[in-house]
PDB file of N, CA and C in Angstrom:
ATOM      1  N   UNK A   1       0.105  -4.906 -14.880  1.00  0.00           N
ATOM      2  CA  UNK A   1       0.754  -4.621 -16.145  1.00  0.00           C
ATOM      3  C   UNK A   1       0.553  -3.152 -16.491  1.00  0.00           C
ATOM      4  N   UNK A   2       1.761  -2.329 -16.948  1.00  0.00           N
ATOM      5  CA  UNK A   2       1.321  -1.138 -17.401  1.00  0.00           C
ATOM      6  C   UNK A   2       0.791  -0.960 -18.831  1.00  0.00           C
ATOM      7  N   UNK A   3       0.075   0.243 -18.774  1.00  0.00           N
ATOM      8  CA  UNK A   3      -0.469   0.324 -19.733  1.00  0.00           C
ATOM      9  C   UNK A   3       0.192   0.895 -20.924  1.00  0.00           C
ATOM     10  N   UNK A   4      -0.234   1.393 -21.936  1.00  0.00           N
ATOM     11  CA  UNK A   4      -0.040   1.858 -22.952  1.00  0.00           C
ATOM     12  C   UNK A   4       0.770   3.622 -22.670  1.00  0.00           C
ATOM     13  N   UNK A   5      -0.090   4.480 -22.109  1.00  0.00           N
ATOM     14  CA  UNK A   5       0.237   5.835 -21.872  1.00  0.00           C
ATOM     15  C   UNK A   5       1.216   5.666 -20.424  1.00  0.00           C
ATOM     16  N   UNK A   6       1.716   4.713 -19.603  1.00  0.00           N
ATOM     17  CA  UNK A   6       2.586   4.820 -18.924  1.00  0.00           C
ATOM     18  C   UNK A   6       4.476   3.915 -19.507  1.00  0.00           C
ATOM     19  N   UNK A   7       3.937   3.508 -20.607  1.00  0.00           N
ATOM     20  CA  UNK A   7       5.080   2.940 -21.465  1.00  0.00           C
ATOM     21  C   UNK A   7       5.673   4.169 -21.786  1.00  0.00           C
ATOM     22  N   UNK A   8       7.071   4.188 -21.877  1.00  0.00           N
ATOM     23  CA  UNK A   8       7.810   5.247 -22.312  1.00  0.00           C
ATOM     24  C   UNK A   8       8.659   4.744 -23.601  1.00  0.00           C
ATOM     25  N   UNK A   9       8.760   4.958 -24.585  1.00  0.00           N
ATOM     26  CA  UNK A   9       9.229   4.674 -26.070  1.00  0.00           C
ATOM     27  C   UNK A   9      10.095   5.364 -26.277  1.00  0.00           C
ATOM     28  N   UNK A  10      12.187   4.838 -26.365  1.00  0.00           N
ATOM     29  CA  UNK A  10      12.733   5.410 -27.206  1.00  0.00           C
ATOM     30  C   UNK A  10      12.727   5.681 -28.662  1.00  0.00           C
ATOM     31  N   UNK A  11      11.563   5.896 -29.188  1.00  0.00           N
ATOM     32  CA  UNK A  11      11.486   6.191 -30.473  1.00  0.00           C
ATOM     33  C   UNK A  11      10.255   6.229 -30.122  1.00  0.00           C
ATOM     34  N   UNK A  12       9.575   7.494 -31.241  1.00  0.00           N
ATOM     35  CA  UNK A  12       8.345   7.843 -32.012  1.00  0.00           C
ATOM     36  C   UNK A  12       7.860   6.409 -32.546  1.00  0.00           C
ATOM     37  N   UNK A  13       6.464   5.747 -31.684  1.00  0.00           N
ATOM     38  CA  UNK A  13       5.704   5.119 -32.399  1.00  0.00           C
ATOM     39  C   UNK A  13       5.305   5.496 -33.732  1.00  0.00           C
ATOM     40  N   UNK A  14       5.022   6.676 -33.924  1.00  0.00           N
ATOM     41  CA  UNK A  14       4.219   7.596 -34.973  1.00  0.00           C
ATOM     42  C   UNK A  14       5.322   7.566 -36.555  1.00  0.00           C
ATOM     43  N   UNK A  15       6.450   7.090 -35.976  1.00  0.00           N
ATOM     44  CA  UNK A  15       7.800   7.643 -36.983  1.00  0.00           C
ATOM     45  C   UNK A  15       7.308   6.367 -38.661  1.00  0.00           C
ATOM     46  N   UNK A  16       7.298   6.660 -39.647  1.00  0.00           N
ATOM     47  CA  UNK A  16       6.853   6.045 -40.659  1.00  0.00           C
ATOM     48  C   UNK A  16       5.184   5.948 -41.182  1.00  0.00           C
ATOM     49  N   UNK A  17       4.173   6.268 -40.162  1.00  0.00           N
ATOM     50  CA  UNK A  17       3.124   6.467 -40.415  1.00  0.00           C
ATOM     51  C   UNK A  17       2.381   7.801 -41.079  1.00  0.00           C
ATOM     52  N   UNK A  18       2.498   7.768 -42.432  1.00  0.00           N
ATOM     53  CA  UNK A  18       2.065   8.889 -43.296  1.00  0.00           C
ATOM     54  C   UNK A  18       0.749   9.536 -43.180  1.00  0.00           C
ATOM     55  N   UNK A  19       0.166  10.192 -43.141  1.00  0.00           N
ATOM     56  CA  UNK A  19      -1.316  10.685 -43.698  1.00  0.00           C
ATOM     57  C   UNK A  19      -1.284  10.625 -44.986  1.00  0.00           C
ATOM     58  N   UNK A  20      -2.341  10.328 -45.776  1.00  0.00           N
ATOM     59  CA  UNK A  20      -2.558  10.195 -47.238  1.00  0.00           C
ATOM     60  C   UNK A  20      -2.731  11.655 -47.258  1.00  0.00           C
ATOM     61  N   UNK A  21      -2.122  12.162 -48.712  1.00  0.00           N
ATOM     62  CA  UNK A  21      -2.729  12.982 -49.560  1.00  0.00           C
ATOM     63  C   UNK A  21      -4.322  13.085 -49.898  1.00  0.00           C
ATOM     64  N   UNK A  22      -4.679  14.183 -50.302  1.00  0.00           N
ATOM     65  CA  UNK A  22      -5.417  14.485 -51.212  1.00  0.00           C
ATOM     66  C   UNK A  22      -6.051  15.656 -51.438  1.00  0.00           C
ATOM     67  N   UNK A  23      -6.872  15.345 -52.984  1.00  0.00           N
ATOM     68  CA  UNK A  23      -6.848  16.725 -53.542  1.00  0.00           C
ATOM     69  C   UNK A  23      -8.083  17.493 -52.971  1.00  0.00           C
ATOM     70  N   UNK A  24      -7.857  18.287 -52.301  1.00  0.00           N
ATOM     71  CA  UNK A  24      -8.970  19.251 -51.399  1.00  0.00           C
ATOM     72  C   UNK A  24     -10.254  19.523 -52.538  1.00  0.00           C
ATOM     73  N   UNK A  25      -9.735  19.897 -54.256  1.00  0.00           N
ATOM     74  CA  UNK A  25     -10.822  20.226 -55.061  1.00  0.00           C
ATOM     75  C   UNK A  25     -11.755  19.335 -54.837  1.00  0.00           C
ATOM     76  N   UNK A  26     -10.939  18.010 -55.719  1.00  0.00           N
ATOM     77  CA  UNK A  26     -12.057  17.278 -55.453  1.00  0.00           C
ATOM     78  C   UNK A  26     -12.879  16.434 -54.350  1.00  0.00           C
ATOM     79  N   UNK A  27     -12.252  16.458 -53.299  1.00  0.00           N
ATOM     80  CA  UNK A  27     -12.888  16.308 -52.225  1.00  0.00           C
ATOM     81  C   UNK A  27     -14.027  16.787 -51.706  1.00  0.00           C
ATOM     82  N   UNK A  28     -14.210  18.324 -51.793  1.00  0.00           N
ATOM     83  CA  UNK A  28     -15.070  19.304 -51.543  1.00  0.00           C
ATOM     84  C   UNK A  28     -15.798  19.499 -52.578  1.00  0.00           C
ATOM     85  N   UNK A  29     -15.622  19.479 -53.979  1.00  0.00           N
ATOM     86  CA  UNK A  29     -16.337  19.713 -55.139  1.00  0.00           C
ATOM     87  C   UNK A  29     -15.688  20.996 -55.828  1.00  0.00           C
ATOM     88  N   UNK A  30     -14.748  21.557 -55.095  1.00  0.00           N
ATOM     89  CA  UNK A  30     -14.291  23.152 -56.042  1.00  0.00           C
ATOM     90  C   UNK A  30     -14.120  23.148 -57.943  1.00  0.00           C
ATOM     91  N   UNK A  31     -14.851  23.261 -58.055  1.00  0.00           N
ATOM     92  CA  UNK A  31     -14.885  23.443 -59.720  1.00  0.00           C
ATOM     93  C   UNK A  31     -13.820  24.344 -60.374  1.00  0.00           C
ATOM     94  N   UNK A  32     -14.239  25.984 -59.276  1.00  0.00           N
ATOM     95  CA  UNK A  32     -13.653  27.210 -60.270  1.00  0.00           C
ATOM     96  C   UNK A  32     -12.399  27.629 -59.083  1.00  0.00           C
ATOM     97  N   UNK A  33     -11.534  28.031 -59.467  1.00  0.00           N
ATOM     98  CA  UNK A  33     -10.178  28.413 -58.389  1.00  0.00           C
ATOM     99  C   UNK A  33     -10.203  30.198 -59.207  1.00  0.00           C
ATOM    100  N   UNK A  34     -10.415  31.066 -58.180  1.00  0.00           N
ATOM    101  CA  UNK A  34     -10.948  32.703 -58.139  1.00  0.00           C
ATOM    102  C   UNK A  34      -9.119  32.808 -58.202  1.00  0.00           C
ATOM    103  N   UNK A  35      -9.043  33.824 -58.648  1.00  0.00           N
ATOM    104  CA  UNK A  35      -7.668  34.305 -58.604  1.00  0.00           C
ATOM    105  C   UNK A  35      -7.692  35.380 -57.876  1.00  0.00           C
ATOM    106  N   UNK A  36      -8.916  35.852 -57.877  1.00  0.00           N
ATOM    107  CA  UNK A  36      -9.483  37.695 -56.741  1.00  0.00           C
ATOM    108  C   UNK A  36      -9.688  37.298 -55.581  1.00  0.00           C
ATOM    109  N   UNK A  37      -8.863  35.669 -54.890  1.00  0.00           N
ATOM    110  CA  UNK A  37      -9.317  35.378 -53.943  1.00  0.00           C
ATOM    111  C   UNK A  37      -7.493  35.123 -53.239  1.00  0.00           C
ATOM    112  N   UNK A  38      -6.868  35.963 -53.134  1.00  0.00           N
ATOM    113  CA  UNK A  38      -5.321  35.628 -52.341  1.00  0.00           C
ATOM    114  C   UNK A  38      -5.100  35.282 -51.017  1.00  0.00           C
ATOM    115  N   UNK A  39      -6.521  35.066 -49.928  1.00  0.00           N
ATOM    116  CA  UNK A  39      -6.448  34.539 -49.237  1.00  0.00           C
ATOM    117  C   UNK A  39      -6.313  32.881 -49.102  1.00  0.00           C
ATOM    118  N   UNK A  40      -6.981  32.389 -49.644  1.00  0.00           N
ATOM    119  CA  UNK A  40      -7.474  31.418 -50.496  1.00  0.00           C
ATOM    120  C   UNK A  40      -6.084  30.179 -50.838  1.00  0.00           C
ATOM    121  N   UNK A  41      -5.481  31.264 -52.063  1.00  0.00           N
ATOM    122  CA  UNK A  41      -4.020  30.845 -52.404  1.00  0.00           C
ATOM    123  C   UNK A  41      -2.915  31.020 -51.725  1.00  0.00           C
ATOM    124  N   UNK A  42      -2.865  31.466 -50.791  1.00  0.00           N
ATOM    125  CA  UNK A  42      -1.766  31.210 -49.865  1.00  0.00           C
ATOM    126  C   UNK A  42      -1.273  29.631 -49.017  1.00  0.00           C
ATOM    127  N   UNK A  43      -2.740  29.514 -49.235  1.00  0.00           N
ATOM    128  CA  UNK A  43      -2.514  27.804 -48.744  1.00  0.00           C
ATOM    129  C   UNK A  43      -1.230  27.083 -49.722  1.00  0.00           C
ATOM    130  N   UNK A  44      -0.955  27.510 -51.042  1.00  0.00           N
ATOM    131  CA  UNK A  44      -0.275  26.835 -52.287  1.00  0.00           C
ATOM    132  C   UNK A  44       0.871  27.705 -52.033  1.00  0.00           C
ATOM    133  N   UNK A  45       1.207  28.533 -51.249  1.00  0.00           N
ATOM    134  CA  UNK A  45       2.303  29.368 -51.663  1.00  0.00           C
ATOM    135  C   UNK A  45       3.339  29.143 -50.288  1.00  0.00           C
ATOM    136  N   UNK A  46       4.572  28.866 -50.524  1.00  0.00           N
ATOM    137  CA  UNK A  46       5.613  29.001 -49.540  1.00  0.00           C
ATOM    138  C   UNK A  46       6.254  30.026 -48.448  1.00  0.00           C
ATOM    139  N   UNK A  47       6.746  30.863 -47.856  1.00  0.00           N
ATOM    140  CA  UNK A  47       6.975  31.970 -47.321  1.00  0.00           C
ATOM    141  C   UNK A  47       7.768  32.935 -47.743  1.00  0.00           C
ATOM    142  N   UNK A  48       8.331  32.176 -49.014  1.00  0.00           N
ATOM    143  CA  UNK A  48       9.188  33.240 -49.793  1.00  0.00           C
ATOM    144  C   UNK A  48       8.280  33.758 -50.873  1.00  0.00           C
ATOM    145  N   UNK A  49       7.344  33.197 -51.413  1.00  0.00           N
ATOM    146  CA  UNK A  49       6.758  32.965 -52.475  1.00  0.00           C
ATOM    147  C   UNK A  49       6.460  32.470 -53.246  1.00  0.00           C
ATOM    148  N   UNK A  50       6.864  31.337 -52.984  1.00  0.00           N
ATOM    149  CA  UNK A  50       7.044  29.950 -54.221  1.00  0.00           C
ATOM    150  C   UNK A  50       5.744  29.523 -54.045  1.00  0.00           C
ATOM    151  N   UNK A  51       5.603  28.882 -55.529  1.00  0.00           N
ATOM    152  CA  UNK A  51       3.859  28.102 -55.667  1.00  0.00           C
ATOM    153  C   UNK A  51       4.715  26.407 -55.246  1.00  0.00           C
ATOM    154  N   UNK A  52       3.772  25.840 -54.143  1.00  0.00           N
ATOM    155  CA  UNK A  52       4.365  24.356 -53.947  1.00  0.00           C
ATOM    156  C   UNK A  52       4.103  23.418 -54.544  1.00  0.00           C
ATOM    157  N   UNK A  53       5.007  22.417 -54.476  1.00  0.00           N
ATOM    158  CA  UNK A  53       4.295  21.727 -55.675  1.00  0.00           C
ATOM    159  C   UNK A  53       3.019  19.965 -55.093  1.00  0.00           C
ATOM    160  N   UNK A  54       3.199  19.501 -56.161  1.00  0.00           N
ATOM    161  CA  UNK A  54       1.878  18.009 -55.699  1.00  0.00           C
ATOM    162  C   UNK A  54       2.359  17.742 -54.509  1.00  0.00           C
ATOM    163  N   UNK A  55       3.561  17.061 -54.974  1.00  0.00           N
ATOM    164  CA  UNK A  55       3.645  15.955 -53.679  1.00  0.00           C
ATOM    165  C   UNK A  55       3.510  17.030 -52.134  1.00  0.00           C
ATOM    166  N   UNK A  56       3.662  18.566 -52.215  1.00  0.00           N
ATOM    167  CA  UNK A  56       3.615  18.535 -50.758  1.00  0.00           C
ATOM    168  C   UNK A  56       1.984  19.044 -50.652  1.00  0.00           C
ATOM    169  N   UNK A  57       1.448  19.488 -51.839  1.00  0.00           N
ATOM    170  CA  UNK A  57       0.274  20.193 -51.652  1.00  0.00           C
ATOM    171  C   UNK A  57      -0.857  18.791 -51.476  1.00  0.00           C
ATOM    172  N   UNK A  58      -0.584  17.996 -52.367  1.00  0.00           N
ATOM    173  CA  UNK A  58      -1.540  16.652 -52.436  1.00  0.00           C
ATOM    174  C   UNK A  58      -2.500  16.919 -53.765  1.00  0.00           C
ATOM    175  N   UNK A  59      -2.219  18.031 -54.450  1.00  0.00           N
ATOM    176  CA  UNK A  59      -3.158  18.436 -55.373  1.00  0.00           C
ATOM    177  C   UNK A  59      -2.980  17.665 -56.966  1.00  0.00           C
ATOM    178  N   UNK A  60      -4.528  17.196 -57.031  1.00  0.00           N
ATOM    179  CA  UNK A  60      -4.677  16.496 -58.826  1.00  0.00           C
ATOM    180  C   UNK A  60      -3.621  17.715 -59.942  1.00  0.00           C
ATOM    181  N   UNK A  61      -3.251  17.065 -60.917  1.00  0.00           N
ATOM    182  CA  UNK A  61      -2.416  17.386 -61.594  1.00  0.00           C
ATOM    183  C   UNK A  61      -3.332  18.832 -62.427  1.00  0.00           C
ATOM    184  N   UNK A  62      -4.491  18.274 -62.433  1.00  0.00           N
ATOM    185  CA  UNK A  62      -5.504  19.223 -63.518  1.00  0.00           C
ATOM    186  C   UNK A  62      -5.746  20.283 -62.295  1.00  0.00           C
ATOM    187  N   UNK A  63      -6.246  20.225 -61.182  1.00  0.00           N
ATOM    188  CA  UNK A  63      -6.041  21.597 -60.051  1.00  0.00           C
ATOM    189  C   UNK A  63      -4.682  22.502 -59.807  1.00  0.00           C
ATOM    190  N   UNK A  64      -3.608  21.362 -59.898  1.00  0.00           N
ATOM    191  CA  UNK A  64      -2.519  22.191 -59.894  1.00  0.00           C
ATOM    192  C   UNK A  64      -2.036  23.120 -60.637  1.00  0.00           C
ATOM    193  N   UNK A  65      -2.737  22.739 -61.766  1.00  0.00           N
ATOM    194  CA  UNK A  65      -2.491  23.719 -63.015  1.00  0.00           C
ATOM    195  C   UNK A  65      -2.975  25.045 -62.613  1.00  0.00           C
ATOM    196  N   UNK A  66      -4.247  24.418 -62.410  1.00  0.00           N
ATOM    197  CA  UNK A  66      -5.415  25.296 -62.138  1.00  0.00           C
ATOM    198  C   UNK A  66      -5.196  26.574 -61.167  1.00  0.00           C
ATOM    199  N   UNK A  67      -4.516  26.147 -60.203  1.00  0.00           N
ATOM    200  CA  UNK A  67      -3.851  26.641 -58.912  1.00  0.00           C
ATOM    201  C   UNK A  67      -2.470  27.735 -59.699  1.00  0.00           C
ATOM    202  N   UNK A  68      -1.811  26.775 -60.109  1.00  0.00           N
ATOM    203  CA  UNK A  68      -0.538  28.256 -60.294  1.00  0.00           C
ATOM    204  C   UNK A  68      -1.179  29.284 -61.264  1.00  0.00           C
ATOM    205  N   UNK A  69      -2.272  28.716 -62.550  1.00  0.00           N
ATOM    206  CA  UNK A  69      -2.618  29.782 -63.111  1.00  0.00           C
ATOM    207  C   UNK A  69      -2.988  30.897 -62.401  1.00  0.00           C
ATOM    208  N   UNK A  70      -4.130  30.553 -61.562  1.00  0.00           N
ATOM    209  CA  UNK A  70      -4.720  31.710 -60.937  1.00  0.00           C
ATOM    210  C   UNK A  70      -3.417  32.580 -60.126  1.00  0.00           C
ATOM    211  N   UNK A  71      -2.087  31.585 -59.485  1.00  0.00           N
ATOM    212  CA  UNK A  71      -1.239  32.538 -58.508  1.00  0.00           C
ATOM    213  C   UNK A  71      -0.634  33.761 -59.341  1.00  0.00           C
ATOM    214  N   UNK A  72      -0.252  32.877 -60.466  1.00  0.00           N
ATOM    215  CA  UNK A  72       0.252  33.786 -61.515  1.00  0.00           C
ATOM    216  C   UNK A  72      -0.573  34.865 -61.560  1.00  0.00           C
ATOM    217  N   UNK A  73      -1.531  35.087 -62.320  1.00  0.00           N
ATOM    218  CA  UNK A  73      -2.488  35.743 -62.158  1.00  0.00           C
ATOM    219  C   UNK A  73      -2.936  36.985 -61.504  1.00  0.00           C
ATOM    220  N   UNK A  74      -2.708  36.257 -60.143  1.00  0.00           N
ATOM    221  CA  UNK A  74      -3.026  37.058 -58.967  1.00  0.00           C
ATOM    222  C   UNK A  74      -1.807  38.271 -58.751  1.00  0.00           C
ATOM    223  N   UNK A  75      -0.543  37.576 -59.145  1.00  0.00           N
ATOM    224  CA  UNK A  75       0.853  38.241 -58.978  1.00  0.00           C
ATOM    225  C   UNK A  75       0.497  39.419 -59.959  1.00  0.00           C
ATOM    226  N   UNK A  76       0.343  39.052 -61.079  1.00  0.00           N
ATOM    227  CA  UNK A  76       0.293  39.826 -62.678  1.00  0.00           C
ATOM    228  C   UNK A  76      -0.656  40.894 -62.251  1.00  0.00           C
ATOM    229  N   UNK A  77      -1.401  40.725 -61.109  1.00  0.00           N
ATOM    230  CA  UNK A  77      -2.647  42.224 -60.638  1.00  0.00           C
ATOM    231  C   UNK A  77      -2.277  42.816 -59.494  1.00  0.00           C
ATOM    232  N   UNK A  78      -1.278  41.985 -58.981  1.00  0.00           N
ATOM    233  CA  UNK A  78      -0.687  42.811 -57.732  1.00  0.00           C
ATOM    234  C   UNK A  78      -1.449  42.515 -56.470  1.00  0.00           C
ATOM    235  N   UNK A  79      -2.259  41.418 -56.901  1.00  0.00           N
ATOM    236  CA  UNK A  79      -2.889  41.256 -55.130  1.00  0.00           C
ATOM    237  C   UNK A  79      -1.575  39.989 -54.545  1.00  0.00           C
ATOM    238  N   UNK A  80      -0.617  39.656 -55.456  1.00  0.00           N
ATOM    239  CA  UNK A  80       0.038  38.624 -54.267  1.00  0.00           C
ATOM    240  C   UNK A  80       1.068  39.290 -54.849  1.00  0.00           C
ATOM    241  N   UNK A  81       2.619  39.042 -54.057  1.00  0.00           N
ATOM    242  CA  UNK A  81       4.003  39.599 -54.599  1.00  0.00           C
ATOM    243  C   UNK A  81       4.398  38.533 -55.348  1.00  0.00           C
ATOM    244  N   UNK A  82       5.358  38.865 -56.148  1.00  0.00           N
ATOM    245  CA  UNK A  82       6.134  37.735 -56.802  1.00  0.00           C
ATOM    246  C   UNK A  82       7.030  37.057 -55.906  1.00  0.00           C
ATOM    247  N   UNK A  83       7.903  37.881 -54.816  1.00  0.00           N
ATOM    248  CA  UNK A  83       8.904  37.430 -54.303  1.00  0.00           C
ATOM    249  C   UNK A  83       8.893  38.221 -53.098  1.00  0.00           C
ATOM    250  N   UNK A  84       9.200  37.705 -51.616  1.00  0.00           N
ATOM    251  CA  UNK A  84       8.824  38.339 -50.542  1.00  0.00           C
ATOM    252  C   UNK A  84       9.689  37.730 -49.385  1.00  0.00           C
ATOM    253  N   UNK A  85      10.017  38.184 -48.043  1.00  0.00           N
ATOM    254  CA  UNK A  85      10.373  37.711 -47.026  1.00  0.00           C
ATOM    255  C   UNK A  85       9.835  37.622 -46.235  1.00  0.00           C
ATOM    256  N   UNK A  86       9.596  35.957 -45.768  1.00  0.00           N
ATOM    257  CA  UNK A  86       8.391  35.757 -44.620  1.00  0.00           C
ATOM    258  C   UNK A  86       7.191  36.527 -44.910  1.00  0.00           C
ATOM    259  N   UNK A  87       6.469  36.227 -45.793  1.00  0.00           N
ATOM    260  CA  UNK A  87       5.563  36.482 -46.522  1.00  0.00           C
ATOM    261  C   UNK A  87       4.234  36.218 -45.588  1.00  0.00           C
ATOM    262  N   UNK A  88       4.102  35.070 -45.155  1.00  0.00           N
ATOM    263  CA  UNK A  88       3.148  34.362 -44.329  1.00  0.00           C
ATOM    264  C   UNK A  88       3.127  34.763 -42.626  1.00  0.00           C
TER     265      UNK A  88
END
């Protein structure tokens, strides 16, 4: 009988199987989100510049806040751009 890795599948076994979300703060414990930290926030930011939102980031509603304040922030001092091409 063959096995598993010599079966060949027209279709992605994998196709419908999600990874859960979740929120990295509280996972790890992050309390304070640095805005003097734009390495950091790029994880939240798109390649044009956009701040992303929950559903793709996985982030609690109270971090997310937390999160664009500081991007904002960061923009308003000039360590991140507002708007950029292929940014990343």
């Amino acid at each position: 009988m063959a096995s598993r890795d010599d079966i060949k599948f027209l279709s992605n076994p994998n196709i419908g199987k999600t990874q859960s979300k979740y929120c990295r703060f509280k996972k790890f414990g992050i309390k304070h989100i640095d805005y003097m930290d734009p390495d950091f926030l790029l994880q939240f930011v798109n390649a044009q510049g956009k701040i992303l939102p929950r559903r793709i980031t996985g982030n609690s509603l109270k971090y997310q806040k937390k999160v664009a304040v500081a991007i904002k922030r960061a923009r308003h001092l000039a360590l991140m751009p507002y708007v950029t091409d292929l940014y990343k």
